[in-house]
Structures are given as C-alpha cells and as structure tokens.
N, C-alpha and C. Protein backbone atom coordinates (compact mmCIF):
# COMPACT_ATOMS: atom_id res chain seq x y z
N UNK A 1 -12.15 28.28 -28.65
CA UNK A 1 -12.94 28.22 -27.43
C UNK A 1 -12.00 28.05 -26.24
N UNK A 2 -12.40 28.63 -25.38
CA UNK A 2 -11.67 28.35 -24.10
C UNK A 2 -11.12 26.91 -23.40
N UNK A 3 -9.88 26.48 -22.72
CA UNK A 3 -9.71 25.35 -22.16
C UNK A 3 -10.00 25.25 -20.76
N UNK A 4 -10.82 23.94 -20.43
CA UNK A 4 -11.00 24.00 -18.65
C UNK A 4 -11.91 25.42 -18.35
N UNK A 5 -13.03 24.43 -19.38
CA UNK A 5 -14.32 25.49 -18.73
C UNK A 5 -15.37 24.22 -18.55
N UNK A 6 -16.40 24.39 -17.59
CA UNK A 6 -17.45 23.70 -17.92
C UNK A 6 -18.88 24.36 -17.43
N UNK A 7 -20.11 23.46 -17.93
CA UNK A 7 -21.28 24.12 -17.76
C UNK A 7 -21.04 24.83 -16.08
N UNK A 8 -20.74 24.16 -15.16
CA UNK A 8 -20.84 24.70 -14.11
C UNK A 8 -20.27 25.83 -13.81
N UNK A 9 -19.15 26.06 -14.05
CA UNK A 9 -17.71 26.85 -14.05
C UNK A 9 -18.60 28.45 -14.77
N UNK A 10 -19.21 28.00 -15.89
CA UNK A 10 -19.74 28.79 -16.80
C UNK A 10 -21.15 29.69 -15.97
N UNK A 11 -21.93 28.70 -15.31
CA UNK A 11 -23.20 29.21 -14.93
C UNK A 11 -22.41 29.75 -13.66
N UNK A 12 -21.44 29.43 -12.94
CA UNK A 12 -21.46 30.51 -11.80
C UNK A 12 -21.10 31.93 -12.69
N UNK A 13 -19.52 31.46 -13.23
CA UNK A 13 -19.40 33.01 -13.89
C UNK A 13 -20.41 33.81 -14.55
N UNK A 14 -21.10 33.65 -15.13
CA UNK A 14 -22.02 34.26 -15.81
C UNK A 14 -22.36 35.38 -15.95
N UNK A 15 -23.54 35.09 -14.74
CA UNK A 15 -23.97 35.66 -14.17
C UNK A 15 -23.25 37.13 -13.31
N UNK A 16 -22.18 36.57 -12.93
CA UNK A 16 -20.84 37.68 -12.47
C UNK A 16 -20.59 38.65 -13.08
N UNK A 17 -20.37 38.53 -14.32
CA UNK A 17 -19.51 38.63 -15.60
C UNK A 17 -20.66 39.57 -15.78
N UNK A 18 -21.67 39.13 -16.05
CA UNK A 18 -23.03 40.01 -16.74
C UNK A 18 -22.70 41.21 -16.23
N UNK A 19 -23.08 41.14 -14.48
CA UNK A 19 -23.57 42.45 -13.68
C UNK A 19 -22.18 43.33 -13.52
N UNK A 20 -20.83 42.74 -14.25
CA UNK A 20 -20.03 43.46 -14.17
C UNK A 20 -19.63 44.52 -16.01
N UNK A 21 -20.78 43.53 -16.53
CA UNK A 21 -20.58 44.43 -17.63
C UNK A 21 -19.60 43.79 -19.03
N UNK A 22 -19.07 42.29 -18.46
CA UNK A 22 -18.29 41.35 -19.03
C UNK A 22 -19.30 41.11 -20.23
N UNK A 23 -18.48 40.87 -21.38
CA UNK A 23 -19.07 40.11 -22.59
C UNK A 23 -18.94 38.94 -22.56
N UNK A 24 -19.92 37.61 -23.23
CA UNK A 24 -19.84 36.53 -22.84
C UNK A 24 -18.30 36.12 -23.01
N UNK A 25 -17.75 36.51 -24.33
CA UNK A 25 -16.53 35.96 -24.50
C UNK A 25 -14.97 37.02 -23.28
N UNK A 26 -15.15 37.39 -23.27
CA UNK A 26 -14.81 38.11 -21.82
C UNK A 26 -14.81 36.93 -21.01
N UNK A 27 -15.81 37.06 -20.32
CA UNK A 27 -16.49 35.79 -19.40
C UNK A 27 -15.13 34.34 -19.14
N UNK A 28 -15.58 33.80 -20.84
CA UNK A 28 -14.72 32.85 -21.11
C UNK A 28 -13.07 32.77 -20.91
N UNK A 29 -12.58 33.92 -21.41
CA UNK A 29 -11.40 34.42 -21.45
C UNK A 29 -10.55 34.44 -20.09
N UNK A 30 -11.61 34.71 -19.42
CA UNK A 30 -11.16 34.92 -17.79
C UNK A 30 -11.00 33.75 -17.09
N UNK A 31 -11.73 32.74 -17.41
CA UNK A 31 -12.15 31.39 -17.23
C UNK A 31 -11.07 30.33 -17.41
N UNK A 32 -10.55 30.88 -18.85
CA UNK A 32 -9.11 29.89 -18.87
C UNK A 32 -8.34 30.37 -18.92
N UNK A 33 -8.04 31.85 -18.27
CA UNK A 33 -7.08 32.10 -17.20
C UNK A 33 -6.55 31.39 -15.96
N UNK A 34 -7.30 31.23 -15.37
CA UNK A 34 -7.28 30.83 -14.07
C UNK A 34 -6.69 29.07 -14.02
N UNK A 35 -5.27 29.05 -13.02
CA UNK A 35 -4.42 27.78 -13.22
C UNK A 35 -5.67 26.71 -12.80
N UNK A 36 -5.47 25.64 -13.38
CA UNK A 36 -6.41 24.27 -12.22
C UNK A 36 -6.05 24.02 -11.35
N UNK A 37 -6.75 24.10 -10.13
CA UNK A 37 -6.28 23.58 -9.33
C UNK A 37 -5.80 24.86 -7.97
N UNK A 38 -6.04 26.23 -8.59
CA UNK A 38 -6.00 27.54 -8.03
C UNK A 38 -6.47 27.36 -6.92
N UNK A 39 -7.53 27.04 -6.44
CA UNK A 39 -8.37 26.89 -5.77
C UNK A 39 -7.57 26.43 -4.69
N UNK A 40 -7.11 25.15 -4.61
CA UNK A 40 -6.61 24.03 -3.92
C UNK A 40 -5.33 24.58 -3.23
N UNK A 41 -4.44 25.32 -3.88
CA UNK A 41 -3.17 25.54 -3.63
C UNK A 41 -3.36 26.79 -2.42
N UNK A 42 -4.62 27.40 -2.90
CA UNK A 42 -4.70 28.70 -2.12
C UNK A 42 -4.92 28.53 -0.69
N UNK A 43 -5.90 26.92 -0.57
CA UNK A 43 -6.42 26.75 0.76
C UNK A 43 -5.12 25.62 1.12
N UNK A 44 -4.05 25.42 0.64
CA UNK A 44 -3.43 24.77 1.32
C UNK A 44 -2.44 25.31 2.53
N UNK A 45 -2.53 24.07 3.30
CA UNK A 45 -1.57 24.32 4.76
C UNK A 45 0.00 24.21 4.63
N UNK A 46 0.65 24.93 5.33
CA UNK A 46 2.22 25.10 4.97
C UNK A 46 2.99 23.24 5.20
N UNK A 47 3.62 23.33 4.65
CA UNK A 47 4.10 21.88 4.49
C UNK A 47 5.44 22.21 5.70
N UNK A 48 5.41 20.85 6.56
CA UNK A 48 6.07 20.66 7.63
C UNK A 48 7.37 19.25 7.44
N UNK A 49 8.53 19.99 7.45
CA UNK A 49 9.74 18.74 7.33
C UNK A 49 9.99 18.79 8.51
N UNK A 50 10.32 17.24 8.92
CA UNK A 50 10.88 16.62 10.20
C UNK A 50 12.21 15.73 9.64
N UNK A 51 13.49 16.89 9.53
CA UNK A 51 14.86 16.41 9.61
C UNK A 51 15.08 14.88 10.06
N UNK A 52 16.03 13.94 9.48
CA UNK A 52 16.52 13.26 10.67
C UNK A 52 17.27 13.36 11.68
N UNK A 53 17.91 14.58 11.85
CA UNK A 53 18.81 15.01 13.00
C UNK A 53 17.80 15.54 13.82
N UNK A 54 16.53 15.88 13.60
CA UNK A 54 15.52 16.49 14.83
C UNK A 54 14.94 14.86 15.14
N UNK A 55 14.55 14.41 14.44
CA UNK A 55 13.67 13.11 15.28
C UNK A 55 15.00 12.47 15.61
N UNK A 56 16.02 11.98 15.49
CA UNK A 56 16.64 11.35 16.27
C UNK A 56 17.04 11.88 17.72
N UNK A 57 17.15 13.42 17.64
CA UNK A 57 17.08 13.81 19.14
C UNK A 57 16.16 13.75 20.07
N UNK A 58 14.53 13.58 19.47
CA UNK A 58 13.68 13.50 20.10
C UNK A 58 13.46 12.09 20.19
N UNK A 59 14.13 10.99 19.62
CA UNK A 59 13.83 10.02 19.69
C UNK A 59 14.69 9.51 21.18
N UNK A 60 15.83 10.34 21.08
CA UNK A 60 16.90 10.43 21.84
C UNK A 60 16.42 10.72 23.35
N UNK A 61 15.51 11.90 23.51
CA UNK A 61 14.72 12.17 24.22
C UNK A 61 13.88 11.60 25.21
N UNK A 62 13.04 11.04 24.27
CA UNK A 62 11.92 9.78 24.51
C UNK A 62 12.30 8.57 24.87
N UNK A 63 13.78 8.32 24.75
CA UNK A 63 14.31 7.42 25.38
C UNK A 63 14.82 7.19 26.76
N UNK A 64 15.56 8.38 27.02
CA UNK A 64 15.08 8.74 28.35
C UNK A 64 14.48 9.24 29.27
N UNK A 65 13.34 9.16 28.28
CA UNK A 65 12.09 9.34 29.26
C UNK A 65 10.96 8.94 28.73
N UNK A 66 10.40 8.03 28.36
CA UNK A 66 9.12 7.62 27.38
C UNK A 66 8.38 8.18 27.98
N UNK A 67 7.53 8.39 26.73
CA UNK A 67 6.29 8.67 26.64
C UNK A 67 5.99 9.78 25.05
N UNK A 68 4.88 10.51 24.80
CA UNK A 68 4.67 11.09 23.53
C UNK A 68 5.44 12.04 22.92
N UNK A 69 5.63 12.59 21.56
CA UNK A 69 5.95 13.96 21.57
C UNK A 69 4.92 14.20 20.75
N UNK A 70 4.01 15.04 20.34
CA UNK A 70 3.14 14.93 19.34
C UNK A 70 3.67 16.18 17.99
N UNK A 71 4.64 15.32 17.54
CA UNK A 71 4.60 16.14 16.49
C UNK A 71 3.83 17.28 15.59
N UNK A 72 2.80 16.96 15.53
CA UNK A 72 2.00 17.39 14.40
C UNK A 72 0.26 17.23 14.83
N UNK A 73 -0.21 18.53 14.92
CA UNK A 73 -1.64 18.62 15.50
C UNK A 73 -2.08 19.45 15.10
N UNK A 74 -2.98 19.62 13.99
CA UNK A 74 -4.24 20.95 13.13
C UNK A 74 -5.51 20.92 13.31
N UNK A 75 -6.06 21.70 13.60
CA UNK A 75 -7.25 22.16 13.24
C UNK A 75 -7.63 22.02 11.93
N UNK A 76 -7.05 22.35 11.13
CA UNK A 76 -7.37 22.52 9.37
C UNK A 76 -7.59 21.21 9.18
N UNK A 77 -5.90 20.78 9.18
CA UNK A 77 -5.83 19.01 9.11
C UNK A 77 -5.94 17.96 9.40
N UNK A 78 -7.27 17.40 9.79
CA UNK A 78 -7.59 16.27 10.50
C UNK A 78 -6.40 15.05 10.85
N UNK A 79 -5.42 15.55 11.03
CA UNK A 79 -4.48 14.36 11.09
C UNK A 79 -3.86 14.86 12.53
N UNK A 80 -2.93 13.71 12.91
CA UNK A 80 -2.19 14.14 14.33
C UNK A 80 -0.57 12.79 14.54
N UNK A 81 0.25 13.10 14.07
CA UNK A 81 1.31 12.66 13.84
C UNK A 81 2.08 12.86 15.52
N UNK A 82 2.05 11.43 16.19
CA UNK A 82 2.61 11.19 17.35
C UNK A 82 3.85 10.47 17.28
N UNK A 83 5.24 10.78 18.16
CA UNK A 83 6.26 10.40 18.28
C UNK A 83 6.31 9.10 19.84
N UNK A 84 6.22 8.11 19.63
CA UNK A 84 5.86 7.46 21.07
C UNK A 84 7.03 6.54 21.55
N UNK A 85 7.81 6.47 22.74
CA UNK A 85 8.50 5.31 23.24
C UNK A 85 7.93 4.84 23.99
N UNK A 86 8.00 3.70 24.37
CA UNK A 86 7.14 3.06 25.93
C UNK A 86 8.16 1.95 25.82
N UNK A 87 8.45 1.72 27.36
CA UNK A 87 8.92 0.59 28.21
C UNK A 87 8.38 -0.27 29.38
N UNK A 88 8.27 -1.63 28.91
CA UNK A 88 7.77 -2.28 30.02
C UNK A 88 6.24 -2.21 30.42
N UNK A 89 5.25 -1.98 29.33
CA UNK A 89 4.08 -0.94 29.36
C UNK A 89 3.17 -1.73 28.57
N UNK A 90 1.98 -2.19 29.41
CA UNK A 90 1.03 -3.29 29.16
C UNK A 90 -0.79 -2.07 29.04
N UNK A 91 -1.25 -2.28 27.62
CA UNK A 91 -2.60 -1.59 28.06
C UNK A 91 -3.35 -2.77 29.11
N UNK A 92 -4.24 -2.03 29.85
CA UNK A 92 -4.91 -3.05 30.78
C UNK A 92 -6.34 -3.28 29.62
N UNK A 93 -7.01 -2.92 28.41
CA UNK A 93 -7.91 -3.29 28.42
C UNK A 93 -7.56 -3.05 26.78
N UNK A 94 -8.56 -3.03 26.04
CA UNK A 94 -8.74 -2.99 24.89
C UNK A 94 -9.43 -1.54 24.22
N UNK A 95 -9.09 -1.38 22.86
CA UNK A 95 -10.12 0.27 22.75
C UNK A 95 -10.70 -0.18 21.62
N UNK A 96 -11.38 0.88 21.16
CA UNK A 96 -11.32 0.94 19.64
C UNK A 96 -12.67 2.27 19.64
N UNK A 97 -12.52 3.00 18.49
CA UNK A 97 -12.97 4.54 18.07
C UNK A 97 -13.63 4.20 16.91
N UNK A 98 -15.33 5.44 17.53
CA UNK A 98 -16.30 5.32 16.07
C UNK A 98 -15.58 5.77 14.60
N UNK A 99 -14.59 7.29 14.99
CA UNK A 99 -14.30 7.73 14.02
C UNK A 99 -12.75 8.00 13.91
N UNK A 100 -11.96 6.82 14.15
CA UNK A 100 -10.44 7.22 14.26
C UNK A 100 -10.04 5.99 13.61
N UNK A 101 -8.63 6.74 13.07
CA UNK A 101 -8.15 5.04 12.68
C UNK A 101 -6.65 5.63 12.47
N UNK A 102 -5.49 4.34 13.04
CA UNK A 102 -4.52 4.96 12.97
C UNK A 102 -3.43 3.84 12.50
N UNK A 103 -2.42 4.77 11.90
CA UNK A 103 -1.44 3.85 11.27
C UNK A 103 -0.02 4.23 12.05
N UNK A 104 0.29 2.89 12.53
CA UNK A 104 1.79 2.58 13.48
C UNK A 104 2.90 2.34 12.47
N UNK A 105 4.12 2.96 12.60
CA UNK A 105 5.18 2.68 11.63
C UNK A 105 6.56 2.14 13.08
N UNK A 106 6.77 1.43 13.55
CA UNK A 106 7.31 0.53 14.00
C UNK A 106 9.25 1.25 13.81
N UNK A 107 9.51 2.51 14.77
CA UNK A 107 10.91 3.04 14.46
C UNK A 107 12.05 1.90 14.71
N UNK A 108 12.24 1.13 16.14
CA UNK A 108 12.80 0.77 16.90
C UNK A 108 12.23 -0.18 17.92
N UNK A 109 12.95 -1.58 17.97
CA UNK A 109 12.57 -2.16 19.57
C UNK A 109 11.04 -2.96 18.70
N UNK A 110 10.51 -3.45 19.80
CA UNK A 110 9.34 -4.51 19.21
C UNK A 110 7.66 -4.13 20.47
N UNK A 111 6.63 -4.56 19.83
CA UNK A 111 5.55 -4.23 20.79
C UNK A 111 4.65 -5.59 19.78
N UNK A 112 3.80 -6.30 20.91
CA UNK A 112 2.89 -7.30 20.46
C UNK A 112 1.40 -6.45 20.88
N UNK A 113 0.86 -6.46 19.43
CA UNK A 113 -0.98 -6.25 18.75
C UNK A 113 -1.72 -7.41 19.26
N UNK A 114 -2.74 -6.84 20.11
CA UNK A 114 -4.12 -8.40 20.04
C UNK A 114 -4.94 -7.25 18.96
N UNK A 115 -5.42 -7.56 17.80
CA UNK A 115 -6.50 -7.08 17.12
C UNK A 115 -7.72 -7.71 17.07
N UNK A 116 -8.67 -6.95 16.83
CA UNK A 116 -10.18 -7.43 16.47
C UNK A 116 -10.72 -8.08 17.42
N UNK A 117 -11.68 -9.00 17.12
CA UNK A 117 -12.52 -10.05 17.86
C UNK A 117 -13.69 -9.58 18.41
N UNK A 118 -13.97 -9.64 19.25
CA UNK A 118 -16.15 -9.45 20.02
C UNK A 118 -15.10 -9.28 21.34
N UNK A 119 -15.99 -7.55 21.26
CA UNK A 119 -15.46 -7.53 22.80
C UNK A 119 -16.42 -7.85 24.21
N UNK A 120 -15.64 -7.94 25.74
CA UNK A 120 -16.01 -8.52 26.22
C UNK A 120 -15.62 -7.12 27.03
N UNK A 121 -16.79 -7.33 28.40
CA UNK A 121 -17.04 -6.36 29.40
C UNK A 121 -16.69 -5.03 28.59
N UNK A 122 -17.85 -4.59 27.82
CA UNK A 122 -17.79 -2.83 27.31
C UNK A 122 -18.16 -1.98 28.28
N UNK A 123 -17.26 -0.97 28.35
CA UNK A 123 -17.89 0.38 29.10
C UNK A 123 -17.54 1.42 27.81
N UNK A 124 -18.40 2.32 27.64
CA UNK A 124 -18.27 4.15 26.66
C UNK A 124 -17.37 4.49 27.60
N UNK A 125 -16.27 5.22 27.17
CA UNK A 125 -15.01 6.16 27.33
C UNK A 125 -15.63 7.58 27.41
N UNK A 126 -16.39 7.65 26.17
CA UNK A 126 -16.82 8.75 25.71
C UNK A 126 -17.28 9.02 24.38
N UNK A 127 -17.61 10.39 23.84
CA UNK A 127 -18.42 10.11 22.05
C UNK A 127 -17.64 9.05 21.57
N UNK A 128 -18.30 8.40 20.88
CA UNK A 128 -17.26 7.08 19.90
C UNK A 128 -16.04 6.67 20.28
N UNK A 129 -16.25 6.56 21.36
CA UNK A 129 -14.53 5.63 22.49
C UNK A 129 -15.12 4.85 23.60
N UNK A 130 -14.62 3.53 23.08
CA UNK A 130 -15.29 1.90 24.64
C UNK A 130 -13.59 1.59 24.93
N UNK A 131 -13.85 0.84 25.63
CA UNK A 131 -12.67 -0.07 25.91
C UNK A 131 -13.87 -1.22 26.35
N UNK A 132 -12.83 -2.33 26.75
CA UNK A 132 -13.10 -3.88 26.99
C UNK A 132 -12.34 -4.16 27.51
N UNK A 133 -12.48 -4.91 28.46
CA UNK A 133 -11.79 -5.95 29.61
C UNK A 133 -11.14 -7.01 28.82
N UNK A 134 -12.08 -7.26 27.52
CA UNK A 134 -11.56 -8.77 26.94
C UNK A 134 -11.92 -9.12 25.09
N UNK A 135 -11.36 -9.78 24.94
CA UNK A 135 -11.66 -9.48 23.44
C UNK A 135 -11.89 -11.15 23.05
N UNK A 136 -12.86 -11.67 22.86
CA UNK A 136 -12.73 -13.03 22.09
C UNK A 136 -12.75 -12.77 20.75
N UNK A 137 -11.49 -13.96 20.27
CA UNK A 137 -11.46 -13.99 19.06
C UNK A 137 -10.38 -13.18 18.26
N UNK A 138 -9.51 -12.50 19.28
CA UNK A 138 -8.83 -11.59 18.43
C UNK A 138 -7.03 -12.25 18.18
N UNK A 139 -6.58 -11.36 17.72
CA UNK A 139 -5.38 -12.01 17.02
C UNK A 139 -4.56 -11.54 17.61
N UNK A 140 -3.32 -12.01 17.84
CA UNK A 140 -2.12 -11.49 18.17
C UNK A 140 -0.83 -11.77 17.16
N UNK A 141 -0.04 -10.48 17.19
CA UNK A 141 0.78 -10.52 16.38
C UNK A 141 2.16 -9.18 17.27
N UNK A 142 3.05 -9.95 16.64
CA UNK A 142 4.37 -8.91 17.34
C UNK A 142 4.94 -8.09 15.91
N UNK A 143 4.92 -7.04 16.48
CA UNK A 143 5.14 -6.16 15.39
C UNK A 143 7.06 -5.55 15.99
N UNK A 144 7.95 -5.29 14.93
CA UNK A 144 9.07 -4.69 14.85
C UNK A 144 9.62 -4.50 13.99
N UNK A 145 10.66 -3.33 14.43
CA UNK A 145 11.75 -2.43 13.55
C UNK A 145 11.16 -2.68 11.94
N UNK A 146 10.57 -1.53 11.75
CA UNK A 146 10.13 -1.76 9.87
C UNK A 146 8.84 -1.93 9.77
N UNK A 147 8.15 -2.73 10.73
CA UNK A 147 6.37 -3.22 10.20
C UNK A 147 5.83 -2.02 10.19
N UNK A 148 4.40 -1.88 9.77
CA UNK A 148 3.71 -0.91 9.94
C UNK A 148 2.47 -1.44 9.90
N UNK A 149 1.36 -1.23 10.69
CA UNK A 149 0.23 -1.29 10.76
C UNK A 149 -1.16 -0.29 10.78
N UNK A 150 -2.06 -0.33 9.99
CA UNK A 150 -3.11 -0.08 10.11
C UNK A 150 -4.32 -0.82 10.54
N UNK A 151 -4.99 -0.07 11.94
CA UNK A 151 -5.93 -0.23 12.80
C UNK A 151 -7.34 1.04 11.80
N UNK A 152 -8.06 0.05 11.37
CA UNK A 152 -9.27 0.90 10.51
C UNK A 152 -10.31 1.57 12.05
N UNK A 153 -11.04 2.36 11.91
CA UNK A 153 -11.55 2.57 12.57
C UNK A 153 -12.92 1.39 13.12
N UNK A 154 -13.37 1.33 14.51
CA UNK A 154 -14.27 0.18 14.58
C UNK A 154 -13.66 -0.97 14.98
N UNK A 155 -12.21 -0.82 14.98
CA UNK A 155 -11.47 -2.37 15.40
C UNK A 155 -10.92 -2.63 16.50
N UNK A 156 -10.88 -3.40 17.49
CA UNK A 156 -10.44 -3.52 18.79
C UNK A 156 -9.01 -3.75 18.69
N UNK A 157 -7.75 -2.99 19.44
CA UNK A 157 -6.35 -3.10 19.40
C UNK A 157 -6.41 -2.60 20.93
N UNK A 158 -5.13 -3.46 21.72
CA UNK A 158 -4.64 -3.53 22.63
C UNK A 158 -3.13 -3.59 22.10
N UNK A 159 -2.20 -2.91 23.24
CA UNK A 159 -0.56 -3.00 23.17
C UNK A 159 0.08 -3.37 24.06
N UNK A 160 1.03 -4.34 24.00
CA UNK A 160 1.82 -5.03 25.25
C UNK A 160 3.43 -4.99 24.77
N UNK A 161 4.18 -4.31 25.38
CA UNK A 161 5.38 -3.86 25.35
C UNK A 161 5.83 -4.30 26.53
N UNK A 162 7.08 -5.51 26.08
CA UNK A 162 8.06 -6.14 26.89
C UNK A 162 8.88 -5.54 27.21
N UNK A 163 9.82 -5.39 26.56
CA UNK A 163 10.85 -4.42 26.27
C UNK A 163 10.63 -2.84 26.08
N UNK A 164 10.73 -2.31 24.89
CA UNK A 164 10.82 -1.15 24.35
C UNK A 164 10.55 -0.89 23.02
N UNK A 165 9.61 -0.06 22.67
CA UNK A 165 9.56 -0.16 21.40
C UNK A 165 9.37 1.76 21.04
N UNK A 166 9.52 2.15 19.69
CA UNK A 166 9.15 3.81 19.24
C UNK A 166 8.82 3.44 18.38
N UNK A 167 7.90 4.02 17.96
CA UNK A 167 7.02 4.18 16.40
C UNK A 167 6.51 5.53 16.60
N UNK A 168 6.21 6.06 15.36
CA UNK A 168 5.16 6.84 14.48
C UNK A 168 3.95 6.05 14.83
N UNK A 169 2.65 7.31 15.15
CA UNK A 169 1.30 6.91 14.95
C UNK A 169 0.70 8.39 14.81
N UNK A 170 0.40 7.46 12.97
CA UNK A 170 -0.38 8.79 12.33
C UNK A 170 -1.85 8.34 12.64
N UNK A 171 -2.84 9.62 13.10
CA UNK A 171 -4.05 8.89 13.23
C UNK A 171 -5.02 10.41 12.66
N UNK A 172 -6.01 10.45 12.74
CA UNK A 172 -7.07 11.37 12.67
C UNK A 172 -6.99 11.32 14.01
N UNK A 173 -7.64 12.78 14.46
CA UNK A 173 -7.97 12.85 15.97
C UNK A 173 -9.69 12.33 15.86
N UNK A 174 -10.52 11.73 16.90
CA UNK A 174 -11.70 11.52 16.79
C UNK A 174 -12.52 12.58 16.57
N UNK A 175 -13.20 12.50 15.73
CA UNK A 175 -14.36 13.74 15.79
C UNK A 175 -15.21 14.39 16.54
N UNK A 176 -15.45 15.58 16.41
CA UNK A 176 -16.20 16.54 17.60
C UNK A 176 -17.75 15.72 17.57
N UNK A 177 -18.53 15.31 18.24
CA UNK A 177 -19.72 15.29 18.59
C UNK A 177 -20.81 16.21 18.48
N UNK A 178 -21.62 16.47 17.78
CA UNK A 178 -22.94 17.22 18.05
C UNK A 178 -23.28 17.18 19.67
C-alpha cells in the first residue's frame, strides 16, 4: 500500500484520478510520489542572509546618523526586521498594538523599558494603535548589550535612551483593518 496517504489526500485525488481515467491504484501510486511537505517548499519565500560585514556598516551608518534601516519588509511575510540607533531620545508617551508584538535584541549601548500597567490619558493612534500620557503600575527595567526582549501584543512599552543604544526589532507589521 502506498506511504503518506490519507482519507483526505485520497478523497481529493479521487475523484481527479477518475475523470482522468486513473485506476484506483494509479491514483495511489501518484500519491506517494509526491515529497511531504511539496507543498510548503513550493510556496516558500527566498531566504535572506545579512553578512556581518553588511550590518556592521550599516550599523556604522546609523551611528552617524540614527535612526532606522528596515531591513526586511514582505507582503508574503508578516514580519518586518528593523535596524535602529537612537541617541539621547525619550518616547513622550506610551503605545501598545491590537495586533503587533515585537521582539528587541539589544546590539550595542543600553535603553531603559517602562512595561505594562493601566494606562492613563488614552487617545486611538489609529486601527489597533493608543498611546498614553501615563502608565500606572508599570515596570521599569534597563535593558543592554545581549538582553532581548519580548513586548506580546496588548502591552504598554515606552523607551528612554540616555545615551545610545542599536538593537534589532523583529515585529509583525500591524494588521490591515476591514
């Protein structure tokens, strides 16, 4: 009998197979042909290396001159891989997203997190984006060289940069709205 078949696999082919004139065992034959996982490989997106001789120039970059590079931005791939320096660079309020959530990997230099808590004075940004004037209850923590953090989606984070800090922030971009 065939390997890596199942009822389902079976009832789509079938029917195929029939109107093409396939015998059931035909059918089958064709069935565990096909690699596992065919499927998956076919719809996959080209895989992207970032050298360390390219991010250190752009890190190089961003140093004299902060602000983003955004590495990495798909349509296909809900993800969005940002290159960030900032100096001397205080958010004035607090955020947090219905459908985003992002993870900081901490390159260089240091930046202090207030997370969480009940926010205070909300205004909508926009679909699933507030900020807050104020956050009771939330935590602070200084993050550097090495930490990494994840902000789940739904959670209030603010950033206060004394100095200088670069990290990675992999995030989902927020979702389109109806």
């Amino acid at each position: 009998m065939a390997k890596n078949t199942s009822r389902r696999n079976f009832l789509r082919t079938a029917p195929i197979a029939a109107a093409a004139g396939f015998t059931l065992a035909d059918s089958l034959a064709a069935l565990a042909q096909a690699a596992p996982g065919a499927d998956v490989i076919a719809a996959a997106q080209p895989y992207k290396l970032w050298s360390q001789k390219d991010l250190d120039a752009d890190i190089k970059a961003l140093d004299a001159k902060p602000g983003d590079n955004r590495l990495y931005e798909s349509k296909a791939i809900p993800e969005q891989i940002i290159l960030t320096t900032e100096k001397h660079k205080s958010a004035a309020e607090f955020e947090w997203h219905e459908g985003r959530d992002h993870v900081l990997y901490i390159l260089d230099g240091s930046t202090v997190y207030e997370i969480g808590g009940t926010p205070t004075g909300t205004k909508v940004m926009g679909p699933g984006e507030w900020h807050a004037t104020g956050s009771t209850g939330s935590k602070s923590m200084v993050l550097g060289k090495g930490d990494m953090l994840l902000i789940p989606r739904g959670t209030l984070h603010k950033r206060s940069t004394e100095d200088s800090v670069t990290f990675l922030l992999i995030s989902n971009p927020a979702p389109a709205k109806a």
